[in-house]
C-alpha atoms as a PDB file:
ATOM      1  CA  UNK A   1      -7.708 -39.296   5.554  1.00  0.00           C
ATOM      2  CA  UNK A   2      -8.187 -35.198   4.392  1.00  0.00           C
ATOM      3  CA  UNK A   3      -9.650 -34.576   8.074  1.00  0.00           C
ATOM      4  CA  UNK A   4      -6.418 -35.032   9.785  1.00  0.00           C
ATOM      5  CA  UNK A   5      -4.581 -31.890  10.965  1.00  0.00           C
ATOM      6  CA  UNK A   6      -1.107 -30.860  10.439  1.00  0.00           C
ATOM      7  CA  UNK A   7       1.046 -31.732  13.872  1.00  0.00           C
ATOM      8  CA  UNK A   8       2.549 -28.106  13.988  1.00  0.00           C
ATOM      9  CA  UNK A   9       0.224 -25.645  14.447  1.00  0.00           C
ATOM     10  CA  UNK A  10       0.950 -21.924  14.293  1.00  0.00           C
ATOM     11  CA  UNK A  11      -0.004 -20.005  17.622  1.00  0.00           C
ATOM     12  CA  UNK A  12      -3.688 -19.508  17.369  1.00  0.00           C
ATOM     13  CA  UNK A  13      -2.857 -14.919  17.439  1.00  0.00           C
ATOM     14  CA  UNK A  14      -0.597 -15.009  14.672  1.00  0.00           C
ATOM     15  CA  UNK A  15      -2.715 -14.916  11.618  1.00  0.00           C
ATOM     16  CA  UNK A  16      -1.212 -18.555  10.168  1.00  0.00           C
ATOM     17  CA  UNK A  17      -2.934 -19.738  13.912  1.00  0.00           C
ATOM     18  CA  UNK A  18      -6.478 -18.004  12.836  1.00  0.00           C
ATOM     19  CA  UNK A  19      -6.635 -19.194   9.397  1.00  0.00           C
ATOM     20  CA  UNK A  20      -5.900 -22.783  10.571  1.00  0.00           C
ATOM     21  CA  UNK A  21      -8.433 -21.878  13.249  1.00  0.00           C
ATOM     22  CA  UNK A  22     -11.208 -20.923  11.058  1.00  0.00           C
ATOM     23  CA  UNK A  23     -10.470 -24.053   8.572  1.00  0.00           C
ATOM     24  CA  UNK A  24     -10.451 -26.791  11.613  1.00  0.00           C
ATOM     25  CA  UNK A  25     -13.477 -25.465  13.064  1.00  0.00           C
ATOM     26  CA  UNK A  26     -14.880 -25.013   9.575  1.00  0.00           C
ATOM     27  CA  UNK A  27     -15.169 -28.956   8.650  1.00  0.00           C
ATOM     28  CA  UNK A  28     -16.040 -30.354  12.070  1.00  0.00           C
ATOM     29  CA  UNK A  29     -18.934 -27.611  11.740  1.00  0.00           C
ATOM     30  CA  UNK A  30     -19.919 -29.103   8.116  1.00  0.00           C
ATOM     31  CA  UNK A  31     -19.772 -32.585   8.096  1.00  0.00           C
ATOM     32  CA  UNK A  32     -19.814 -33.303   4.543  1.00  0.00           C
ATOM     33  CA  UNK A  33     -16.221 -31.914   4.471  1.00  0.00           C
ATOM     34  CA  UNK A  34     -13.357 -33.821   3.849  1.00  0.00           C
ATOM     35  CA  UNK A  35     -11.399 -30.777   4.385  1.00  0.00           C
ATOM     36  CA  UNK A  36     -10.746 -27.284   4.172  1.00  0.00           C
ATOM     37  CA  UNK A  37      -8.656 -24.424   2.920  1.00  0.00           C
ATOM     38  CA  UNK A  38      -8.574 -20.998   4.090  1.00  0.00           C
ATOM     39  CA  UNK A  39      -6.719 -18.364   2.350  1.00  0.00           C
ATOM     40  CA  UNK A  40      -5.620 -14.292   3.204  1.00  0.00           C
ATOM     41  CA  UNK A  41      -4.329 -11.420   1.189  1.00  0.00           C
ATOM     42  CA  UNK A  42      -4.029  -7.748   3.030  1.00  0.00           C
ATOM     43  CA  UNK A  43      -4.389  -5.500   0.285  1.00  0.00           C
ATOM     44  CA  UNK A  44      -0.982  -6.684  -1.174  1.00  0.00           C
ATOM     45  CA  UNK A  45       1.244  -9.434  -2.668  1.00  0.00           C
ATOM     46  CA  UNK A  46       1.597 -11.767   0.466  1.00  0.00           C
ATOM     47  CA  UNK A  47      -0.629 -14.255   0.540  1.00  0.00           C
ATOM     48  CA  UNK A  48      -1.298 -17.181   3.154  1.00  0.00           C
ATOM     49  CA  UNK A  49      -2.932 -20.738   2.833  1.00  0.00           C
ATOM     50  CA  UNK A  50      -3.692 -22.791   5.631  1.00  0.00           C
ATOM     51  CA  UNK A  51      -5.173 -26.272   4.904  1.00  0.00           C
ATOM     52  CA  UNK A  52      -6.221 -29.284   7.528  1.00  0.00           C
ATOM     53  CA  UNK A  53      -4.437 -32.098   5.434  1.00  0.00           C
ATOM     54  CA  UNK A  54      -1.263 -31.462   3.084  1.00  0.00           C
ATOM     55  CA  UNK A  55      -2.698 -32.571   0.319  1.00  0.00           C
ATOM     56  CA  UNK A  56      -5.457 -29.941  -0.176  1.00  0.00           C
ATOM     57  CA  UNK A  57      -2.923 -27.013   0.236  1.00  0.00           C
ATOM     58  CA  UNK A  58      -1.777 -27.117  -3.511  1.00  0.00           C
ATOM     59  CA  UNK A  59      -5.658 -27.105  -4.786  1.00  0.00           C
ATOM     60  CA  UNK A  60      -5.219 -23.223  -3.374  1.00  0.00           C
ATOM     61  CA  UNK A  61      -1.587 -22.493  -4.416  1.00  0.00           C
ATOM     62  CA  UNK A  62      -2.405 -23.213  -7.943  1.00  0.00           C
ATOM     63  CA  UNK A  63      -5.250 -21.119  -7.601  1.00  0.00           C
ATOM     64  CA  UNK A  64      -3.192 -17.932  -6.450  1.00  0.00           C
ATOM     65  CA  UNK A  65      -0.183 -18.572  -8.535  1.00  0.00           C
ATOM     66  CA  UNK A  66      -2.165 -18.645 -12.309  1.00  0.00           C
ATOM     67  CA  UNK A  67      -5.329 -16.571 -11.031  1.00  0.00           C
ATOM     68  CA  UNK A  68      -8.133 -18.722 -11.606  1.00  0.00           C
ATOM     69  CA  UNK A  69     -10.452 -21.102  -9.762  1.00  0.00           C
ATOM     70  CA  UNK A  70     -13.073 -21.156  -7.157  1.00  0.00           C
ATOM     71  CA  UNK A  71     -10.960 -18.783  -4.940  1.00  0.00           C
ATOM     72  CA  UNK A  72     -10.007 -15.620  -7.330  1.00  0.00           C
ATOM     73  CA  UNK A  73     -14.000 -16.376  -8.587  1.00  0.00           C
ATOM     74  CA  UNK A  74     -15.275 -16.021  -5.208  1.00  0.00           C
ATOM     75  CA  UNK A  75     -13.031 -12.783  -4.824  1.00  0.00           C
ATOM     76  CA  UNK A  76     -14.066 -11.161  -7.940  1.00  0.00           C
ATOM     77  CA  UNK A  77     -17.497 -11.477  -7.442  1.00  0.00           C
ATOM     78  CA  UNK A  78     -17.795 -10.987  -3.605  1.00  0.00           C
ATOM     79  CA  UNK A  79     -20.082 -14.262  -3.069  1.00  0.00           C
ATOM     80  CA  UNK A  80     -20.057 -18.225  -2.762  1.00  0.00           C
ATOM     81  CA  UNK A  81     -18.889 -20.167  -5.300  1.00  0.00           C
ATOM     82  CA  UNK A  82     -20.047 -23.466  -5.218  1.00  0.00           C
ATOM     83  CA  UNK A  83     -18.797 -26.260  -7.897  1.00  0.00           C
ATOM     84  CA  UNK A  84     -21.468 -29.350  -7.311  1.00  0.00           C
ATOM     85  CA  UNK A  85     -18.989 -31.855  -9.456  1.00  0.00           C
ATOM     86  CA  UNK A  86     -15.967 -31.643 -10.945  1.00  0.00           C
ATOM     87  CA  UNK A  87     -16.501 -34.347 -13.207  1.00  0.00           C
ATOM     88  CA  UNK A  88     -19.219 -31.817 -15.239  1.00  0.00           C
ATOM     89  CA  UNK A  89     -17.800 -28.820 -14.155  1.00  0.00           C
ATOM     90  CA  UNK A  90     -16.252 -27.101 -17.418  1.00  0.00           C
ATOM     91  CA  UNK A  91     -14.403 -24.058 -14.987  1.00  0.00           C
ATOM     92  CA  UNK A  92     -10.781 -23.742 -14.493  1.00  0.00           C
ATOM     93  CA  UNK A  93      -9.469 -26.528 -16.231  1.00  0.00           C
ATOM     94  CA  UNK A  94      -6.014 -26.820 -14.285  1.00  0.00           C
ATOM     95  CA  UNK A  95      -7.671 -26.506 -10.842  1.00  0.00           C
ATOM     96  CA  UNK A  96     -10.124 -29.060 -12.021  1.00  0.00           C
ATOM     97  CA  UNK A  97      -7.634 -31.420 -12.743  1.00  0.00           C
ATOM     98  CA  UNK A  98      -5.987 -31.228  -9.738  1.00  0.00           C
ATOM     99  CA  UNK A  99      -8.791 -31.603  -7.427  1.00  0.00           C
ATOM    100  CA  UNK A 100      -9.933 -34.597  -9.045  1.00  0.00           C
ATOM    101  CA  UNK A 101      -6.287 -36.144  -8.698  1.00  0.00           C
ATOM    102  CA  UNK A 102      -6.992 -35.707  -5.108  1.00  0.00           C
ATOM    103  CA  UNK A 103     -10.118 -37.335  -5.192  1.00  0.00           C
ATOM    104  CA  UNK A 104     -12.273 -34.317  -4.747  1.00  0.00           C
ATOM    105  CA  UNK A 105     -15.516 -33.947  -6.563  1.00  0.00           C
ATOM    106  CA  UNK A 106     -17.063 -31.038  -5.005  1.00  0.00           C
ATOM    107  CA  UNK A 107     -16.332 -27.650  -3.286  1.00  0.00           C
ATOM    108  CA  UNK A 108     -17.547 -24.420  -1.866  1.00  0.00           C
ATOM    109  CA  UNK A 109     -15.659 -21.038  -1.433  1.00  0.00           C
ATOM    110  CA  UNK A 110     -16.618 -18.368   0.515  1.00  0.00           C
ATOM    111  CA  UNK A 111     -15.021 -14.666   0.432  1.00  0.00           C
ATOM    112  CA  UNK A 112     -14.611 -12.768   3.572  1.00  0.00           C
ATOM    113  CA  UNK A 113     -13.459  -8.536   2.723  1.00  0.00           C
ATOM    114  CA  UNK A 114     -13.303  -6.217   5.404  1.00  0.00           C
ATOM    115  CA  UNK A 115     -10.702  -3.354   5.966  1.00  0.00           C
ATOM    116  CA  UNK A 116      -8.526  -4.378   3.205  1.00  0.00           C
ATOM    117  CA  UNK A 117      -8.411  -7.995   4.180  1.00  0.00           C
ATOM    118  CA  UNK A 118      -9.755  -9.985   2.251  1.00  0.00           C
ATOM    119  CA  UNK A 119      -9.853 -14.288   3.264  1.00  0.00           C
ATOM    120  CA  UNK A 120     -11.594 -17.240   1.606  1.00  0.00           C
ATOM    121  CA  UNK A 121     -12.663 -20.468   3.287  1.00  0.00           C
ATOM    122  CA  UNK A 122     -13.015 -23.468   1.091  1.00  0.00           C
ATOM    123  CA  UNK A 123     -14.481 -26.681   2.015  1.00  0.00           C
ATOM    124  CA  UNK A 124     -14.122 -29.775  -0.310  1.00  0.00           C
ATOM    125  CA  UNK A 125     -16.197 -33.196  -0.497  1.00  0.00           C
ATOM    126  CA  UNK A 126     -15.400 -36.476  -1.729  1.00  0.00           C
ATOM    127  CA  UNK A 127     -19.353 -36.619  -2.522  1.00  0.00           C
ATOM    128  CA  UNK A 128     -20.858 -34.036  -5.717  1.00  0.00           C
ATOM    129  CA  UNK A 129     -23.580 -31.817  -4.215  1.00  0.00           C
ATOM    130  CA  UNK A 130     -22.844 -32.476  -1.067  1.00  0.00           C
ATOM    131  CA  UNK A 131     -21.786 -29.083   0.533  1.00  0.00           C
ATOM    132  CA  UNK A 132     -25.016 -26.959  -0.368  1.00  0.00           C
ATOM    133  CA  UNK A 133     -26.089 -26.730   2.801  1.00  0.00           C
ATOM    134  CA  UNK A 134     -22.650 -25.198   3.872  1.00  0.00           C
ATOM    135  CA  UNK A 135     -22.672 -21.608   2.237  1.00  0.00           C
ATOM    136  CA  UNK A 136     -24.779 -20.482   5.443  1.00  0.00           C
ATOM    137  CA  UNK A 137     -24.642 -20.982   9.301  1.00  0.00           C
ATOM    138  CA  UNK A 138     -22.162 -21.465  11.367  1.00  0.00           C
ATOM    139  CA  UNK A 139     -19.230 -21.223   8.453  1.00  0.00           C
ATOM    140  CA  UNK A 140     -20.052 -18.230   7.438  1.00  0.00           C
ATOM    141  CA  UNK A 141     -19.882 -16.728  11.218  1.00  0.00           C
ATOM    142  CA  UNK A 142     -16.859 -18.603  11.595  1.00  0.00           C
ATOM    143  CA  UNK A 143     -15.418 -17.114   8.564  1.00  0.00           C
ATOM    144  CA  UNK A 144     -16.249 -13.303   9.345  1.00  0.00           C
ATOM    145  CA  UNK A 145     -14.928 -13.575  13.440  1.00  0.00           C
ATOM    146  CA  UNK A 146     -11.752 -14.517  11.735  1.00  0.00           C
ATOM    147  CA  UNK A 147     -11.855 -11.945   9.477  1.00  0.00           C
ATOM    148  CA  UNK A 148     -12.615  -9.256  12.076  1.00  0.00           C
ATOM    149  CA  UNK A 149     -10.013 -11.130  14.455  1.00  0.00           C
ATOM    150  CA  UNK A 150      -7.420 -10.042  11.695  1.00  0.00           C
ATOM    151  CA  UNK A 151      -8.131  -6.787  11.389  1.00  0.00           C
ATOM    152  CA  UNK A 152      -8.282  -5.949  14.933  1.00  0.00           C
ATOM    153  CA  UNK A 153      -4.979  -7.681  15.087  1.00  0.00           C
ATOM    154  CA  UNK A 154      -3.304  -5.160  12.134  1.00  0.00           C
ATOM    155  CA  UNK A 155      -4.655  -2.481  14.032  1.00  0.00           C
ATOM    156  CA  UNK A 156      -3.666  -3.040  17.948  1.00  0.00           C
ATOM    157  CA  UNK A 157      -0.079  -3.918  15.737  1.00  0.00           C
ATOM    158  CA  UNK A 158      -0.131  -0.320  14.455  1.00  0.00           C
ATOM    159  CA  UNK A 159      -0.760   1.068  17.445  1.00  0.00           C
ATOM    160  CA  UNK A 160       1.766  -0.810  19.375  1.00  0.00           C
ATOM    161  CA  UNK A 161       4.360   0.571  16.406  1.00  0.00           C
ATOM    162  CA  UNK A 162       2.794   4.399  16.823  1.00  0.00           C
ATOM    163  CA  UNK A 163       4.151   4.034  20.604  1.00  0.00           C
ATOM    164  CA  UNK A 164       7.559   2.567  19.813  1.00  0.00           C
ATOM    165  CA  UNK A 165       7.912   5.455  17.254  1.00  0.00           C
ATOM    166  CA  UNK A 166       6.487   8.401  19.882  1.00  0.00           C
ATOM    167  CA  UNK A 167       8.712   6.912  22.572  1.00  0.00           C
ATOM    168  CA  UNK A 168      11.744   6.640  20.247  1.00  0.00           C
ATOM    169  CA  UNK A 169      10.915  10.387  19.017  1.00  0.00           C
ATOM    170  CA  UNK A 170      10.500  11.578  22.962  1.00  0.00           C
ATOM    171  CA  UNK A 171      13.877  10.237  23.461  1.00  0.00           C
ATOM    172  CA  UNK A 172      15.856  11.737  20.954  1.00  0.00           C
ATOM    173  CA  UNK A 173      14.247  14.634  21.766  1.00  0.00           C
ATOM    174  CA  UNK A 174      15.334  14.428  25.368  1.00  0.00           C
ATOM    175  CA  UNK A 175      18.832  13.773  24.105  1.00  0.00           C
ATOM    176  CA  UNK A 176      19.053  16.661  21.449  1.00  0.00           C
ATOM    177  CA  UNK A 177      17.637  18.413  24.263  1.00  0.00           C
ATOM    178  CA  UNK A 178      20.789  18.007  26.575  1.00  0.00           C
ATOM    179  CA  UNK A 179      23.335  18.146  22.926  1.00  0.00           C
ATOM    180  CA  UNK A 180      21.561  21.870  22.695  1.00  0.00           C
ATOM    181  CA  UNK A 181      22.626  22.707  26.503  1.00  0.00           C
ATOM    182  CA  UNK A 182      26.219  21.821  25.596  1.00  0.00           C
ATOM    183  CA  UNK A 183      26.208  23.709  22.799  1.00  0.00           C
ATOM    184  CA  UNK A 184      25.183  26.534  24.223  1.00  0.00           C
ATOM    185  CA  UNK A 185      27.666  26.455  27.056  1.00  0.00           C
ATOM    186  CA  UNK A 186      30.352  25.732  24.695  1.00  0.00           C
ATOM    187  CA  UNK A 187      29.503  28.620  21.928  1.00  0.00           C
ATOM    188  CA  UNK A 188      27.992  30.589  24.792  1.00  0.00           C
ATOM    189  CA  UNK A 189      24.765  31.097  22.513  1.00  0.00           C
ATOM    190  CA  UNK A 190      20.973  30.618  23.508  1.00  0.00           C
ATOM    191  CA  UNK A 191      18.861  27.449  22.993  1.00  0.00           C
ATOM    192  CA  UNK A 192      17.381  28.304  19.925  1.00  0.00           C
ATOM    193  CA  UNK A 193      20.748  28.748  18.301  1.00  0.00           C
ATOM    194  CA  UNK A 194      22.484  26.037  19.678  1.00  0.00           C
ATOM    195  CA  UNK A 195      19.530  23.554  17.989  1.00  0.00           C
ATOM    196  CA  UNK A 196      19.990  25.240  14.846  1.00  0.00           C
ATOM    197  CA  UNK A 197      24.188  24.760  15.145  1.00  0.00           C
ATOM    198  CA  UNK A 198      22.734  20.507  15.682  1.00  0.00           C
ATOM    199  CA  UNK A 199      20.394  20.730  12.608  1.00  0.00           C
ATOM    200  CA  UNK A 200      23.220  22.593  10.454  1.00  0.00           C
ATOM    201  CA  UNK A 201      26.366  19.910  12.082  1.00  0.00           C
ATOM    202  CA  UNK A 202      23.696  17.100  11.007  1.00  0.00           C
ATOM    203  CA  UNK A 203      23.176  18.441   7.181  1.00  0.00           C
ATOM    204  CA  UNK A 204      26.684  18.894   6.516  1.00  0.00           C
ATOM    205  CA  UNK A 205      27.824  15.634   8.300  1.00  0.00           C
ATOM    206  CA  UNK A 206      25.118  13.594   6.743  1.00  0.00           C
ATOM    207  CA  UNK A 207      23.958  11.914   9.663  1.00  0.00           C
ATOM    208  CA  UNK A 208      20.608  12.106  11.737  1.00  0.00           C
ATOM    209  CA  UNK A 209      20.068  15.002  14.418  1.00  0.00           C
ATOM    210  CA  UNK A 210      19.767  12.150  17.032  1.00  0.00           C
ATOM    211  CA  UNK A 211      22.860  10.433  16.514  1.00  0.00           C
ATOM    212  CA  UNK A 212      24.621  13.655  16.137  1.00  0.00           C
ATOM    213  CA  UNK A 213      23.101  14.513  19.572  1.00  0.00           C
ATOM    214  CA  UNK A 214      23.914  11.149  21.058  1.00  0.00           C
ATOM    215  CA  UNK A 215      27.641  11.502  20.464  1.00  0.00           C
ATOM    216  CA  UNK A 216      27.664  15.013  21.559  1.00  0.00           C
ATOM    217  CA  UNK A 217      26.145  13.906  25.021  1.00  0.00           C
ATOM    218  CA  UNK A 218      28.180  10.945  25.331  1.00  0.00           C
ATOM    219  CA  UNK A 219      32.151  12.707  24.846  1.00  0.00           C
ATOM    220  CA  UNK A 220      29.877  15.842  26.562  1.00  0.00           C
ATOM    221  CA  UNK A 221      31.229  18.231  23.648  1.00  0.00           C
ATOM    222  CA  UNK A 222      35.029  17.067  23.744  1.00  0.00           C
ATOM    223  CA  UNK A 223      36.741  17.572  20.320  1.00  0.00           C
ATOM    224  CA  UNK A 224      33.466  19.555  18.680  1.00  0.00           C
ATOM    225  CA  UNK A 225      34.324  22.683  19.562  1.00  0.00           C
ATOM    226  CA  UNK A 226      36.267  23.552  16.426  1.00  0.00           C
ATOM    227  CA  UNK A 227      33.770  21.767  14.327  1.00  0.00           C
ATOM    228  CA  UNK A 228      30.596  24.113  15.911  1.00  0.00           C
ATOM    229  CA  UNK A 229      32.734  27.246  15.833  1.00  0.00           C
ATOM    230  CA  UNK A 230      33.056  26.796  12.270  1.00  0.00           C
ATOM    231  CA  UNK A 231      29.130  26.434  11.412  1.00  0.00           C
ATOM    232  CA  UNK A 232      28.001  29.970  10.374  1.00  0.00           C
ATOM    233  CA  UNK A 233      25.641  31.101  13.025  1.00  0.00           C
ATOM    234  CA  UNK A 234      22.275  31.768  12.169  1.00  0.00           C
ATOM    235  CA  UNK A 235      21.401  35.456  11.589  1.00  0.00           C
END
């Protein structure tokens, strides 16, 4: 039977866990549904497809992988698509033929785009003209909380990787900071000069300021004193 879950379900943050969310909640909320697919792209090549049974799953791969059906439709135009019976319906003629082979004969999609996310919902009926009543209501708010669940997720994600990188570049800064005092005591220059000695070891060396400033801290200078008396000193 199509309603039956998968056993393993992602953690309900990740965004796997929200699309599976959204397409759970989506048939018990439309109870013509035998099932549903939900789909996400960010603006890119990945792609995602959750489904409640295993058996709907490939209706949206081969969607994605040859670019036409109900799903790219739905995403080109920015609306519902809504195919009342397969048997008549004379539209994407490899989807088609899969779906019936599943026993589907009707289906709704529904586009979600916001922020450069853009996610699909598609619900599917063993019954033609059986899901009109599903385009509107609580679907369609279930679809765009997800949607605005992802994108807060990309962004609190980018924020949390703006920190790493500021506290990463505070710390190499405090260590270049302490390479530049033993420089200075060891060429018996001032601070500005003994950061520019660093930045002209680093270019000839080939290797980043911090790590250059990491192993100066760490041997505190031994063996690099005839190596930073030989870099011209700035004018």
């Amino acid at each position: 039977m199509l309603l039956e879950p998968e056993r393993r379900r992602p953690h309900s943050a990740s965004p796997v866990g929200r699309l599976s969310r959204l397409a759970e909640q989506s048939v018990r909320c439309a109870p013509a549904a035998c099932g549903a697919v939900a789909t996400i792209a960010d603006s890119g090549p990945d792609s995602r497809v959750t489904a409640t049974h295993p058996d709907l799953a490939p209706l949206a791969s081969v969607q994605l992988a040859c670019g036409d059906g109900p799903i790219p439709t739905a995403l080109d135009v920015g609306a519902p698509v809504d195919t009342e019976d397969l048997l008549t319906e004379r539209r994407w003629p490899g989807y088609r033929a899969l779906a019936l082979e599943s026993g589907v004969r009707s289906c709704v999609t529904l586009p979600f785009r916001r922020s450069g996310i853009d996610v699909t919902l598609s619900l599917y009926s063993f019954r033609p003209g059986s899901l009109d009543d599903a385009v509107g209501g609580p679907v369609s708010i279930l679809g765009e909380e997800t949607t605005a669940g992802l994108v807060r997720d990309r962004r609190y994600h980018a924020a949390l990787a703006e920190v790493e990188q500021l506290e990463t570049a505070l710390r190499s800064r405090a260590v270049i900071d302490q390479a530049s005092g033993i420089v200075m005591h060891v060429l018996g220059c001032d601070a500005e000069e003994a950061f520019a000695v660093l930045r002209t070891v680093s270019q000839h060396a080939n290797r980043k300021l911090s790590e250059l400033a990491e192993g100066v801290v760490r041997t505190k200078g031994r063996g690099l004193e005839d190596e930073l008396a030989a870099v011209p000193r700035p004018v």
